[in-house]
PDB file of N, CA and C in Angstrom:
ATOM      1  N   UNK A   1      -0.780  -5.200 -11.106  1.00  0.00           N
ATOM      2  CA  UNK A   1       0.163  -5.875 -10.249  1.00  0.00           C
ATOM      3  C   UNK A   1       0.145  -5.239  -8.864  1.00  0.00           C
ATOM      4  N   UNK A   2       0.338  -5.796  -8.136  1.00  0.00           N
ATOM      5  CA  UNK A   2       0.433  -5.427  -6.182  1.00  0.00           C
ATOM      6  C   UNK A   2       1.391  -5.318  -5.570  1.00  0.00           C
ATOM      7  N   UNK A   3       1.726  -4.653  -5.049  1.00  0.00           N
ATOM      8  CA  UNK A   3       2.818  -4.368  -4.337  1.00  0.00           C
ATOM      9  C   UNK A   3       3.077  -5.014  -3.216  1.00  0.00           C
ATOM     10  N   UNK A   4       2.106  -5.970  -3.193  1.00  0.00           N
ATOM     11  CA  UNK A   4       2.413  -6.713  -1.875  1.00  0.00           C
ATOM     12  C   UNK A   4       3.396  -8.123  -1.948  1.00  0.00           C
ATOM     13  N   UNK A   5       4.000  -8.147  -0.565  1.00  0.00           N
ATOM     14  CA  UNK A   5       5.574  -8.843  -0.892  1.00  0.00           C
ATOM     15  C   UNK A   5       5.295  -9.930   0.421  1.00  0.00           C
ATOM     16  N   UNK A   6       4.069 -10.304   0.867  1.00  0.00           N
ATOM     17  CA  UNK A   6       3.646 -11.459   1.705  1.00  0.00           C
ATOM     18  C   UNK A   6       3.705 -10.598   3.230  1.00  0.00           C
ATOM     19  N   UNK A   7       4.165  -9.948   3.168  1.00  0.00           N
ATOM     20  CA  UNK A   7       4.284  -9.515   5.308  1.00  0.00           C
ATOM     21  C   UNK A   7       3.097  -8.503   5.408  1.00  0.00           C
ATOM     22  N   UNK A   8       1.569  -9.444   5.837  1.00  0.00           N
ATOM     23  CA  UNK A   8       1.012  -8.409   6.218  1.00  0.00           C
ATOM     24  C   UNK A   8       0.500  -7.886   7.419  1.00  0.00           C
ATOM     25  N   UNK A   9       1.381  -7.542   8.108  1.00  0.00           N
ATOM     26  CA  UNK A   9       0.892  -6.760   9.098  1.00  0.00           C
ATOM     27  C   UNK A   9       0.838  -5.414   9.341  1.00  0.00           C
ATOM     28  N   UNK A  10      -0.553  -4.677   9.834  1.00  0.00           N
ATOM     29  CA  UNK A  10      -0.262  -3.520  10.055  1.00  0.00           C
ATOM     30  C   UNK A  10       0.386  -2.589  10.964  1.00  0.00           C
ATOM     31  N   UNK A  11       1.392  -2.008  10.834  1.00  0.00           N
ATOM     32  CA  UNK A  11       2.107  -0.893  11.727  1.00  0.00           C
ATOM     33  C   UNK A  11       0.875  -0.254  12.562  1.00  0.00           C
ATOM     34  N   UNK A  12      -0.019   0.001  13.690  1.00  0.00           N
ATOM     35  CA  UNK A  12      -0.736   0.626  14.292  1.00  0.00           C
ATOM     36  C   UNK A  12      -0.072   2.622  14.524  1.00  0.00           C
ATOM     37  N   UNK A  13       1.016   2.537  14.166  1.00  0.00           N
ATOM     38  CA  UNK A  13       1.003   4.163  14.228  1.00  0.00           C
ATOM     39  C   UNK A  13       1.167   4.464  13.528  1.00  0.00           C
ATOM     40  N   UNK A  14       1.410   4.085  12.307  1.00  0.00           N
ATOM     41  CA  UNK A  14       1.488   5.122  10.936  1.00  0.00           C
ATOM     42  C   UNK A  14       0.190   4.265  10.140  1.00  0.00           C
ATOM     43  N   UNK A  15      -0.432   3.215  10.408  1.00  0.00           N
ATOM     44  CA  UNK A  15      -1.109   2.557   9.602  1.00  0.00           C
ATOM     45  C   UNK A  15      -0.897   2.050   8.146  1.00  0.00           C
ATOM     46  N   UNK A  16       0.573   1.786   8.011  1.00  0.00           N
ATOM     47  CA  UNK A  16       0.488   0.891   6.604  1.00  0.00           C
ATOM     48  C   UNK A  16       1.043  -0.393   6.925  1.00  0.00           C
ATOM     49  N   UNK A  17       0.784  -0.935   6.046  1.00  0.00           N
ATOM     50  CA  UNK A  17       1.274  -2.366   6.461  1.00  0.00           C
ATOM     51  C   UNK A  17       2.374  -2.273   6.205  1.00  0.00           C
ATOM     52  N   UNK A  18       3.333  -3.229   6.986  1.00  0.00           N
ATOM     53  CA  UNK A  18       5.089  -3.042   7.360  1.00  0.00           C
ATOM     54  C   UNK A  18       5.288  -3.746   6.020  1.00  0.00           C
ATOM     55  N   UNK A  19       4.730  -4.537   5.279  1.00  0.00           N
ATOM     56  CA  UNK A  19       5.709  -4.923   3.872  1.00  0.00           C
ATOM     57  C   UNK A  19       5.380  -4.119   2.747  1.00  0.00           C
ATOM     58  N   UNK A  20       3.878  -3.561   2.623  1.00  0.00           N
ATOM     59  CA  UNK A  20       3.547  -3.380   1.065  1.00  0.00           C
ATOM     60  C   UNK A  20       4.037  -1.576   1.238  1.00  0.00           C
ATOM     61  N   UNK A  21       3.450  -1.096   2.480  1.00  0.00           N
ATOM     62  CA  UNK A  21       2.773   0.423   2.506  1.00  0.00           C
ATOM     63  C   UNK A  21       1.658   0.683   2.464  1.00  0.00           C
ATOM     64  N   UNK A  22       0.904   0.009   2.121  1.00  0.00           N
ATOM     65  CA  UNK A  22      -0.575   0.268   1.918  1.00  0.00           C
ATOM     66  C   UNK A  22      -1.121   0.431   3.059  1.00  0.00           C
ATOM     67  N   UNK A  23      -2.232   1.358   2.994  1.00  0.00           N
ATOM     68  CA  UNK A  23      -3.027   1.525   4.242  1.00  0.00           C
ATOM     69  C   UNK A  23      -4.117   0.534   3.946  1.00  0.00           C
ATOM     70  N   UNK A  24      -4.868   0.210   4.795  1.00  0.00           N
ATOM     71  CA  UNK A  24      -6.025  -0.995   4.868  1.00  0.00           C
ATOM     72  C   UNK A  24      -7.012  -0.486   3.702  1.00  0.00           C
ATOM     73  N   UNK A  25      -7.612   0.664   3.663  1.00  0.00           N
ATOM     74  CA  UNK A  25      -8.296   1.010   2.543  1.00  0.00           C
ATOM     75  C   UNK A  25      -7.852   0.862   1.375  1.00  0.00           C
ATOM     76  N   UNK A  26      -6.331   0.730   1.243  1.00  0.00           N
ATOM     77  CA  UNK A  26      -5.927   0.601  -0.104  1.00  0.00           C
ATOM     78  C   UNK A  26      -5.841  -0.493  -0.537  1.00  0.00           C
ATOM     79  N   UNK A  27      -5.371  -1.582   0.643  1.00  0.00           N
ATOM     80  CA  UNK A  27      -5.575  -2.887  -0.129  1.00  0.00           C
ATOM     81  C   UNK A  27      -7.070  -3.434  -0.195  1.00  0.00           C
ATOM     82  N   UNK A  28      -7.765  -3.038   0.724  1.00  0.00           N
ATOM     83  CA  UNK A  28      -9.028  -3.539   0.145  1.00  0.00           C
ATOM     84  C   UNK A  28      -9.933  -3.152  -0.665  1.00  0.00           C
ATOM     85  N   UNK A  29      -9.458  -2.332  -1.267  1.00  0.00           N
ATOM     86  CA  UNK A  29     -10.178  -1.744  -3.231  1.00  0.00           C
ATOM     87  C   UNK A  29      -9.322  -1.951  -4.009  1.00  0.00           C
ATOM     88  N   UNK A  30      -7.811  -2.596  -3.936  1.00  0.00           N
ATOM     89  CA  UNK A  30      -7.214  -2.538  -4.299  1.00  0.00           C
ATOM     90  C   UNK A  30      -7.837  -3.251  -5.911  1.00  0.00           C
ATOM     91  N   UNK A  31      -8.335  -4.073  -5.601  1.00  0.00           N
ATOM     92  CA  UNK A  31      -8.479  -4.776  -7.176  1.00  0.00           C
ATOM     93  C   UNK A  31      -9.597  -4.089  -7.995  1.00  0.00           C
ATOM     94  N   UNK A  32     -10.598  -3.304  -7.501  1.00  0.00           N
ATOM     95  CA  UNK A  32     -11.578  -2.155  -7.935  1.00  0.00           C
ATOM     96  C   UNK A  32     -10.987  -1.180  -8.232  1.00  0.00           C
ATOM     97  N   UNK A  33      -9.653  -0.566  -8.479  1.00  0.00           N
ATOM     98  CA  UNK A  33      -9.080   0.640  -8.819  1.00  0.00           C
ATOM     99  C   UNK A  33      -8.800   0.554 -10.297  1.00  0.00           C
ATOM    100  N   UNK A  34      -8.454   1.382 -10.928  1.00  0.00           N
ATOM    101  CA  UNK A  34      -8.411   1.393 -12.268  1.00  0.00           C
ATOM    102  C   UNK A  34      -6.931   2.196 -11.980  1.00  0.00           C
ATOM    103  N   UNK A  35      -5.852   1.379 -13.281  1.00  0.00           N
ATOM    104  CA  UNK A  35      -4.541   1.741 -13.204  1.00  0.00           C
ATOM    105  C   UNK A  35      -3.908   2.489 -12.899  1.00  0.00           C
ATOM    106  N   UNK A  36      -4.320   3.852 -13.238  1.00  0.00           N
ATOM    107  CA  UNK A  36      -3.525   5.151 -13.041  1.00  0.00           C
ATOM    108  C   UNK A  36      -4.015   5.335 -11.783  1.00  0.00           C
ATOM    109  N   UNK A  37      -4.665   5.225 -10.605  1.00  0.00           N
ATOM    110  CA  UNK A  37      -4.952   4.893  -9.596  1.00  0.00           C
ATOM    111  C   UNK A  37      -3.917   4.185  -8.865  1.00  0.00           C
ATOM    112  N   UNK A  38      -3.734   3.159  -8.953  1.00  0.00           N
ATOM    113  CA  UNK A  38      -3.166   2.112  -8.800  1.00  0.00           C
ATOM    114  C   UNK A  38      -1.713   2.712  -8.563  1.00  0.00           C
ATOM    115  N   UNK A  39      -1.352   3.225 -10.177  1.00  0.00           N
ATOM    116  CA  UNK A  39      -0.156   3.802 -10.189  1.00  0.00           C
ATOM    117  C   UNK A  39       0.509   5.037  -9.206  1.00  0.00           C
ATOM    118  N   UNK A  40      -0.959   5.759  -9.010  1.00  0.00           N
ATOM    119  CA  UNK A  40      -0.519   6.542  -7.901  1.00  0.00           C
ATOM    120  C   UNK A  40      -0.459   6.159  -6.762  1.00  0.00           C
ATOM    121  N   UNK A  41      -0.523   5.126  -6.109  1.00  0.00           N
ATOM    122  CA  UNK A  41      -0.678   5.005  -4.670  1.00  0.00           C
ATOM    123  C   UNK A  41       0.720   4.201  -5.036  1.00  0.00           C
ATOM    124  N   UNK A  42       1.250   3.282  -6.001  1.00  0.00           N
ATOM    125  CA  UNK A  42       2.981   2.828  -6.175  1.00  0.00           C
ATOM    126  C   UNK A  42       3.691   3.840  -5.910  1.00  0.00           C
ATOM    127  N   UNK A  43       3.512   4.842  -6.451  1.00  0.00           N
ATOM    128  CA  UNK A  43       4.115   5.815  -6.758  1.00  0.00           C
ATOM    129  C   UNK A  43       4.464   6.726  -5.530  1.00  0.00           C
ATOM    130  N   UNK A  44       3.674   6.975  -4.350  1.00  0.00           N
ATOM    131  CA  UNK A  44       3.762   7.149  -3.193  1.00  0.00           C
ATOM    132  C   UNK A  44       4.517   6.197  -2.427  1.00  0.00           C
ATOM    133  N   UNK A  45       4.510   4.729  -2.168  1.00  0.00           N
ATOM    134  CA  UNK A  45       5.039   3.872  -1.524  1.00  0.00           C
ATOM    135  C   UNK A  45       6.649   4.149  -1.243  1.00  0.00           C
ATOM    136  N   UNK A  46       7.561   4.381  -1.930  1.00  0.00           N
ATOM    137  CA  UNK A  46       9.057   4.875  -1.443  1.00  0.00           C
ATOM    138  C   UNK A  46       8.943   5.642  -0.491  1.00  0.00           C
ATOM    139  N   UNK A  47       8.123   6.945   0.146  1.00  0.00           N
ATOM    140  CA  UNK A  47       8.175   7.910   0.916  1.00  0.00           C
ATOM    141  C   UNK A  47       7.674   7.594   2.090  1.00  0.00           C
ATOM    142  N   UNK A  48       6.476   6.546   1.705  1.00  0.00           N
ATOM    143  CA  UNK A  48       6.387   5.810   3.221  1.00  0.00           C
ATOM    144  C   UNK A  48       7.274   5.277   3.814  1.00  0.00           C
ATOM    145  N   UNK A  49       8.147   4.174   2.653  1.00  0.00           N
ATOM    146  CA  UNK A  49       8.933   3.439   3.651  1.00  0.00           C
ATOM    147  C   UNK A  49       9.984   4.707   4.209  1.00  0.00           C
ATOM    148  N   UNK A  50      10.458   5.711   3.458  1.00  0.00           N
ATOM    149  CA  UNK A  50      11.090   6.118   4.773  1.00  0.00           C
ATOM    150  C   UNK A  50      10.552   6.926   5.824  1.00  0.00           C
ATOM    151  N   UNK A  51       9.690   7.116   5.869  1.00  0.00           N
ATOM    152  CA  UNK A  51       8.786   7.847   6.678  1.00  0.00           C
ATOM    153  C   UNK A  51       8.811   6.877   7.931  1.00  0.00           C
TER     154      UNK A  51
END
């Protein structure tokens, strides 16, 4: 499952995109990752957004 919630644009100074968090590299392997992978980069996403 993806964390993405439709808004994709990227923030240019922190580089994640303003809806998911993901940095561009992440969504574009995103579907080549294997779960616990996956799970770790979810798992990071709360600290971005407050970052």
């Amino acid at each position: 499952m993806s964390p993405c919630i439709g808004i994709c644009t990227l923030d240019r100074k922190s580089g994640f995109c303003l809806g998911c968090k993901r940095t561009v590299e992440e969504i574009g392997r995103w579907m080549m990752l294997e779960d616990p992978e996956r799970q770790k980069i979810i798992d990071q996403l709360p600290m971005r957004k407050i970052a």
